[in-house]
Protein backbone atom coordinates (compact mmCIF):
# COMPACT_ATOMS: atom_id res chain seq x y z
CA UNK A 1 -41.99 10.22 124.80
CA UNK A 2 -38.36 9.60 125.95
CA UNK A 3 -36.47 9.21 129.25
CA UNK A 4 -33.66 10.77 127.49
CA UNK A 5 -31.94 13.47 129.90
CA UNK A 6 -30.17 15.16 126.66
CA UNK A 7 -30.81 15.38 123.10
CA UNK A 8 -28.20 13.41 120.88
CA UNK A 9 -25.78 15.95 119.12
CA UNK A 10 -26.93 19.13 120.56
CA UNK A 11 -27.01 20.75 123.68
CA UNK A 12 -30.53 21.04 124.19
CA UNK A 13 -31.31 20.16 128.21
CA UNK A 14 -34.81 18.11 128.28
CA UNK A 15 -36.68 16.12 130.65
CA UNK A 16 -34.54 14.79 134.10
CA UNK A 17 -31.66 16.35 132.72
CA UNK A 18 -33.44 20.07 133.93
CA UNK A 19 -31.83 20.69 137.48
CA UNK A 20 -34.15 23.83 138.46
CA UNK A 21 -36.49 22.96 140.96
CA UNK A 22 -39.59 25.23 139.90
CA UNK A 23 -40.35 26.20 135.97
CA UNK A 24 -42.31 27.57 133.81
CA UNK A 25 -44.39 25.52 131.94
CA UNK A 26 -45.44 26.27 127.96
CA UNK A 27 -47.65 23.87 126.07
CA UNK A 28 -48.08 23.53 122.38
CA UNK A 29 -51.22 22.80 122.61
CA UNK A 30 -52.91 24.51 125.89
CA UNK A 31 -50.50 27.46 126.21
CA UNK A 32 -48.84 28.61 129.68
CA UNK A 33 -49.56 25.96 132.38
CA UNK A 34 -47.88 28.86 135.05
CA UNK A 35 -45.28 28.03 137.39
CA UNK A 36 -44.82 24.71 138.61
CA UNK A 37 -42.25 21.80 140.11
CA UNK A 38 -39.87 20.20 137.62
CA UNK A 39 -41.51 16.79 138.85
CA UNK A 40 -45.17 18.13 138.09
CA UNK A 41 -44.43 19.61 134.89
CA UNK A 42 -42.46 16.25 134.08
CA UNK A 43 -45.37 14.55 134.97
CA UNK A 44 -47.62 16.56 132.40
CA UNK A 45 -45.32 15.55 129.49
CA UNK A 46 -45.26 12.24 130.13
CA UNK A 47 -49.13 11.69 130.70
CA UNK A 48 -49.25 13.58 127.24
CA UNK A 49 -46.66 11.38 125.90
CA UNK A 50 -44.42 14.59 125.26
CA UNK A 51 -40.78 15.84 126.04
CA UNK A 52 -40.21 18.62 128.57
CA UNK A 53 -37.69 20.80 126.77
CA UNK A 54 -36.10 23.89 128.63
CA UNK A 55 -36.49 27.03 126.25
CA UNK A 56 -34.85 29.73 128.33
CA UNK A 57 -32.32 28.44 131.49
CA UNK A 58 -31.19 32.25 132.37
CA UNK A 59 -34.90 33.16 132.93
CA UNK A 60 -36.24 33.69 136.44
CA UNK A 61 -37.91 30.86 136.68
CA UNK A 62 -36.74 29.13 133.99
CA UNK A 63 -38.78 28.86 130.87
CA UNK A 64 -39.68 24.71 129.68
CA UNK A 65 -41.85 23.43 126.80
CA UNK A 66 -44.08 20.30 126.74
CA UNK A 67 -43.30 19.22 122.83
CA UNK A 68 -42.86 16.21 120.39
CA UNK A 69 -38.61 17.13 120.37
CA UNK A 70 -38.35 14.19 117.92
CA UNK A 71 -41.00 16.24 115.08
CA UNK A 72 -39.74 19.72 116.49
CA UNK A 73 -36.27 18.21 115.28
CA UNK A 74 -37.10 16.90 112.08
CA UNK A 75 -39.11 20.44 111.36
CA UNK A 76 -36.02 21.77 111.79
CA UNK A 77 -33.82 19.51 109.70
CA UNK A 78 -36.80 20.19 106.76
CA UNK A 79 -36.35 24.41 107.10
CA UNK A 80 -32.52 23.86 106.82
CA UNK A 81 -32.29 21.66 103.55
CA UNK A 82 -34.80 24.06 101.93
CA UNK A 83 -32.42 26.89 102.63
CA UNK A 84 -29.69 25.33 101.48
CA UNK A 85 -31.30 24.03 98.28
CA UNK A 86 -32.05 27.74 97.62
CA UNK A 87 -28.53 29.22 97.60
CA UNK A 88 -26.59 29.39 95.17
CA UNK A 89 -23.23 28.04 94.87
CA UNK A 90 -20.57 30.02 93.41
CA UNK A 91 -18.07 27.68 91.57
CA UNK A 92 -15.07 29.33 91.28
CA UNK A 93 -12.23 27.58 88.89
CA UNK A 94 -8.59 28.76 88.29
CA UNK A 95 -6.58 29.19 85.32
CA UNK A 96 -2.82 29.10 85.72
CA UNK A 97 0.33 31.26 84.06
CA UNK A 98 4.01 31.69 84.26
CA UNK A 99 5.95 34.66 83.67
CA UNK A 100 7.56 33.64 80.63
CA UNK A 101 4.19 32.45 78.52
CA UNK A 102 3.84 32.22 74.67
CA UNK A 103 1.26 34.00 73.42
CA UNK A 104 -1.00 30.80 71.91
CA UNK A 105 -0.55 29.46 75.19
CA UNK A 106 -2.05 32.71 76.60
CA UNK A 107 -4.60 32.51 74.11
CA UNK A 108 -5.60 28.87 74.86
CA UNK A 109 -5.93 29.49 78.20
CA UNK A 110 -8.12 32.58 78.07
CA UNK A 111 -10.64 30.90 75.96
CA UNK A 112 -11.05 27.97 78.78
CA UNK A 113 -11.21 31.11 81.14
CA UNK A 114 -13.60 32.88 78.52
CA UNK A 115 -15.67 29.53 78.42
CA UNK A 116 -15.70 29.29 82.19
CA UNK A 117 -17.03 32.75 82.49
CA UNK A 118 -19.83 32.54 79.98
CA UNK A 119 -20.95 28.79 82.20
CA UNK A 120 -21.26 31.80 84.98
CA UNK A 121 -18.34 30.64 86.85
CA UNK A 122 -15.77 32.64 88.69
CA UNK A 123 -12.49 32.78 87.58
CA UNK A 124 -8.85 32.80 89.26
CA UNK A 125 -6.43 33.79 86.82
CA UNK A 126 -3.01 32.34 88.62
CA UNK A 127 0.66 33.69 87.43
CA UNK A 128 3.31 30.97 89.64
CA UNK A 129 6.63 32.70 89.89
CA UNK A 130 9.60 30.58 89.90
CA UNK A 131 12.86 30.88 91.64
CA UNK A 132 14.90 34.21 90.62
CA UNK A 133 10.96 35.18 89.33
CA UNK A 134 10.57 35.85 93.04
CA UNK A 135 12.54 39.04 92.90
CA UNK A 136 10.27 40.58 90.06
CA UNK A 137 6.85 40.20 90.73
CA UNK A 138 5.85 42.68 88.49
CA UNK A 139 6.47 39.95 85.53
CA UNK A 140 3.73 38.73 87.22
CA UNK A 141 1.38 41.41 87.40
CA UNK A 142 2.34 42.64 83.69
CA UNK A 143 1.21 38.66 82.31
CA UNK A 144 -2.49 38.95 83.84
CA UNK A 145 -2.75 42.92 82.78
CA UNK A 146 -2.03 41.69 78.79
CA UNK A 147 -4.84 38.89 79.72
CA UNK A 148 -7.15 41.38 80.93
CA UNK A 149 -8.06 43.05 77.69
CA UNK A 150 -9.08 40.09 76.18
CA UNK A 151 -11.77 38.87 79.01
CA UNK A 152 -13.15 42.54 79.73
CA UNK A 153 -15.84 41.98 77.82
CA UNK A 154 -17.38 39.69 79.36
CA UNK A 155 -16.43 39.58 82.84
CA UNK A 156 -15.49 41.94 85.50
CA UNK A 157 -12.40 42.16 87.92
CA UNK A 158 -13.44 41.76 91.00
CA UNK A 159 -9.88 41.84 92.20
CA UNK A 160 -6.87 43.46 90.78
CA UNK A 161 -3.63 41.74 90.08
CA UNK A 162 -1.88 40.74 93.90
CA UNK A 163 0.85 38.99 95.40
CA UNK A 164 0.11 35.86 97.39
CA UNK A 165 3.17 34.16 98.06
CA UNK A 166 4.51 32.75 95.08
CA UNK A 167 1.38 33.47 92.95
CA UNK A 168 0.06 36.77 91.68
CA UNK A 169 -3.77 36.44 91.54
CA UNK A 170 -6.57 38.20 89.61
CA UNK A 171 -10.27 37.05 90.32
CA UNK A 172 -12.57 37.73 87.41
CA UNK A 173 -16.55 37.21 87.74
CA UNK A 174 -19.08 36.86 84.91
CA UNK A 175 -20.87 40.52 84.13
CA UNK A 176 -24.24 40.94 85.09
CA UNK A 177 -26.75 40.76 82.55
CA UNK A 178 -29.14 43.71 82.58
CA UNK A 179 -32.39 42.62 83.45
CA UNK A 180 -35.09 43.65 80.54
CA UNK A 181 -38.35 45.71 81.22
C-alpha cells in the first residue's frame, strides 16, 4: 500500500525499512508463506497491495506480516477508546482547614465534603499549617480527627491523618453500598 520505510509515531519497522536479508513470511489471508528474501516477500505485499510489517526482529529468521498496517492501526485505535470509555474515573476533590477553625466554618465545610461524598467522589480533607503552626502539627491532626466523626457515616478513611509538608492530609472515599440479593 505504502513505500513508507517506518510507521508515523511508533516504532514499528515495515516494508524497505526491514534490513534482514531472509524472513519469515505470515499472511492474513493465506497463512505462513515459509522463509523467503526480504525483496520476494516485499514483492508479495505489494502485488497484494499490502504492507510488510516485521512482527518479531530477535527471531531466527525474523518473523514479517503481509497486512493492511493502515486498518491494523485504526483496529487498534478502536480497542483502546473502548477501554478507556469503560473505566471509571475517580474524581477526587479537596476540602481545606486551618488549625485555628470555628466550628460553623467546620460545619460548612463538612457538608460540601458530605455532599461530595454522597456524588461518589473522593475526598481530601486538607489542614494548611501556618508559620509557628509548623512546630505543632498535631493541631493539625487533632482538626481532621473532630471532622472525622461527623463524615463516618458515610464514607470511609482510606488514609489516616499525615504530614505532607505544610499540610496534614486525610483522604476519605464514599462507603460501598451493599449489593442486594
Amino acid at each position: 500500500m505504502s513505500k513508507k520505510s517506518k510507521a508515523k509515531n511508533s516504532d514499528v519497522i515495515m516494508n524497505e525499512a526491514i534490513r534482514a536479508s531472509e524472513l519469515r513470511v505470515v499472511s492474513e489471508e493465506k497463512g505462513q508463506l515459509g522463509i523467503m528474501p526480504r525483496d520476494e516477500a516485499l514483492k508479495i505485499a505489494e502485488e497484494e497491495g499490502l504492507d510488510l510489517v516485521l512482527i518479531s526482529p530477535d527471531a531466527k529468521p525474523p518473523v514479517a506480516k503481509i497486512m493492511d498496517y493502515g486498518k491494523y492501526k485504526y483496529q487498534q485505535e478502536k480497542k483502546k477508546k473502548e477501554a478507556r470509555k469503560k473505566q471509571k474515573k475517580i474524581e477526587v476533590k479537596e476540602v481545606k482547614f486551618s488549625c485555628k477553625i470555628a466550628q460553623n466554618d467546620i460545619d460548612y465545610k463538612v457538608k460540601h465534603a458530605k455532599e461530595f461524598l454522597e456524588k461518589g467522589k473522593h475526598v481530601k480533607l486538607r489542614v494548611f499549617l501556618k508559620g509557628r503552626e509548623m512546630a505543632t502539627p498535631e493541631l493539625g491532626v487533632e482538626v481532621l480527627n473532630n471532622i472525622w466523626p461527623s463524615l463516618e457515616d458515610i464514607a470511609t478513611m482510606e488514609k489516616p491523618p499525615t504530614q505532607e509538608g505544610r499540610y496534614i492530609s486525610m483522604y476519605v472515599v464514599p462507603k460501598k453500598e451493599k449489593k442486594k440479593k
